[in-house]
Protein backbone atom coordinates (compact mmCIF):
# COMPACT_ATOMS: atom_id res chain seq x y z
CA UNK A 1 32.30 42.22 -20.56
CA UNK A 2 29.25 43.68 -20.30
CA UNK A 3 27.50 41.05 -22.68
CA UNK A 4 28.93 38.35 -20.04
CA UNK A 5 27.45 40.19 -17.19
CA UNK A 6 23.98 40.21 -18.85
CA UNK A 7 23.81 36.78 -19.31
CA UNK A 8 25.29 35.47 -16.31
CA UNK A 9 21.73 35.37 -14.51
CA UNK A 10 19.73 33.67 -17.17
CA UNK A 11 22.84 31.16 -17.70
CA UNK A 12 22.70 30.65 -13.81
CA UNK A 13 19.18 30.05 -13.49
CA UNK A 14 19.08 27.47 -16.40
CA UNK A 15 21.93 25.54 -14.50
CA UNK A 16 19.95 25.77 -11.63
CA UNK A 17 16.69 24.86 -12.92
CA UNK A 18 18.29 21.63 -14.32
CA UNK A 19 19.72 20.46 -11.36
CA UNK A 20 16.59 20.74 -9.99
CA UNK A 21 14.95 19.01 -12.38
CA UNK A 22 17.17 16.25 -12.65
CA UNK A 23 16.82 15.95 -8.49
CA UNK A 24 13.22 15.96 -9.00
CA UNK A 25 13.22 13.19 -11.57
CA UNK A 26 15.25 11.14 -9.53
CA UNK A 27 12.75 11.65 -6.44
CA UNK A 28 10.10 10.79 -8.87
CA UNK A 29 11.86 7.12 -9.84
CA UNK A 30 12.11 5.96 -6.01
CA UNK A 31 8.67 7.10 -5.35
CA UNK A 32 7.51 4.77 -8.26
CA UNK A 33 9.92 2.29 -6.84
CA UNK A 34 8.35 2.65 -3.60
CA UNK A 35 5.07 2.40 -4.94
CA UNK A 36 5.73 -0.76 -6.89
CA UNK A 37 7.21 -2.29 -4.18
CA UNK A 38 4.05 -1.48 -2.09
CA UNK A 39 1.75 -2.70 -4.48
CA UNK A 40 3.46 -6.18 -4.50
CA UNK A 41 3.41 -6.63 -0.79
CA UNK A 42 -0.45 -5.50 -0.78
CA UNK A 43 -1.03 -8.03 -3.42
CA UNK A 44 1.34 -11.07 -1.50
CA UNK A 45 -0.78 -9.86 1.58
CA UNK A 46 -4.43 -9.90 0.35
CA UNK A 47 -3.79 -13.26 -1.38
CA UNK A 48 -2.79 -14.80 1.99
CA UNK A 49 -5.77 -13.52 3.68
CA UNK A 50 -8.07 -14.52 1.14
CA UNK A 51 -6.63 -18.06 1.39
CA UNK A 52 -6.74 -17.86 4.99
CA UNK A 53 -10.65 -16.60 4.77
CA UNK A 54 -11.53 -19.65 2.25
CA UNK A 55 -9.53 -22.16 4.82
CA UNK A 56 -11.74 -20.57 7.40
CA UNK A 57 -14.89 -21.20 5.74
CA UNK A 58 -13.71 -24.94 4.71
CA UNK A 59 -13.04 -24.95 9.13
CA UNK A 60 -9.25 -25.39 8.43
CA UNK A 61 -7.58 -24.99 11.31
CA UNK A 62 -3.90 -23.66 11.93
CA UNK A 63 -1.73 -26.29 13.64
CA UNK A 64 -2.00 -25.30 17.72
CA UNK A 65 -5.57 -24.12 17.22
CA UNK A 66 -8.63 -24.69 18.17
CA UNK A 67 -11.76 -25.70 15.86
CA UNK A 68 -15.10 -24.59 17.95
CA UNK A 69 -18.25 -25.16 16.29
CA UNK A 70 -21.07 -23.03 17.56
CA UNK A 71 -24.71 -24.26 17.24
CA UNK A 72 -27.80 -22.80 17.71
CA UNK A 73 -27.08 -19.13 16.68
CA UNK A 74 -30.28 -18.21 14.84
CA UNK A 75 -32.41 -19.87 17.37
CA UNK A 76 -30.60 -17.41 19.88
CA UNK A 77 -31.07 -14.62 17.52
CA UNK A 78 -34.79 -15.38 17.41
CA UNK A 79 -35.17 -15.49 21.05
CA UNK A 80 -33.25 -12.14 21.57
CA UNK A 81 -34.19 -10.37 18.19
CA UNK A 82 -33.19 -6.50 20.06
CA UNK A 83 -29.10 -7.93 20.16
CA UNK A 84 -26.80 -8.03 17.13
């Protein structure tokens, strides 16, 4: 009896320790889930914006927009050289 009363702590504390561990572990997989899953959408996103940048700079419009073309820009920036 008194051998089963010495080791009930240690016994209890292992049992505990695992369950925590295991809980732990399975907070650690959905975080990397989560991650993953983040690091896709980043990637889907800055691909999109990078094609709509290039479109920009080929003056690709989206359809119900309006293409301006502004002339003349250095020649304002060398009449007004304090302004940026």
């Amino acid at each position: 009896m008194l051998i089963g009363l010495l080791y009930y702590r240690p016994v209890s504390a292992y049992f505990h320790t695992r369950a925590v561990v295991a809980q732990r572990a399975a907070e650690v997989e959905h975080l990397r889930a989560q991650r993953d899953s983040l690091r896709a959408g980043f990637e889907r996103v800055s691909q999109e914006l990078t094609l709509a940048r290039e479109a920009r700079q080929l003056s690709l419009v989206r359809p119900g927009e309006r293409l301006y073309v502004v002339t003349g820009v250095q020649r304002w920036r060398n009449a007004h050289p304090g302004t940026r």
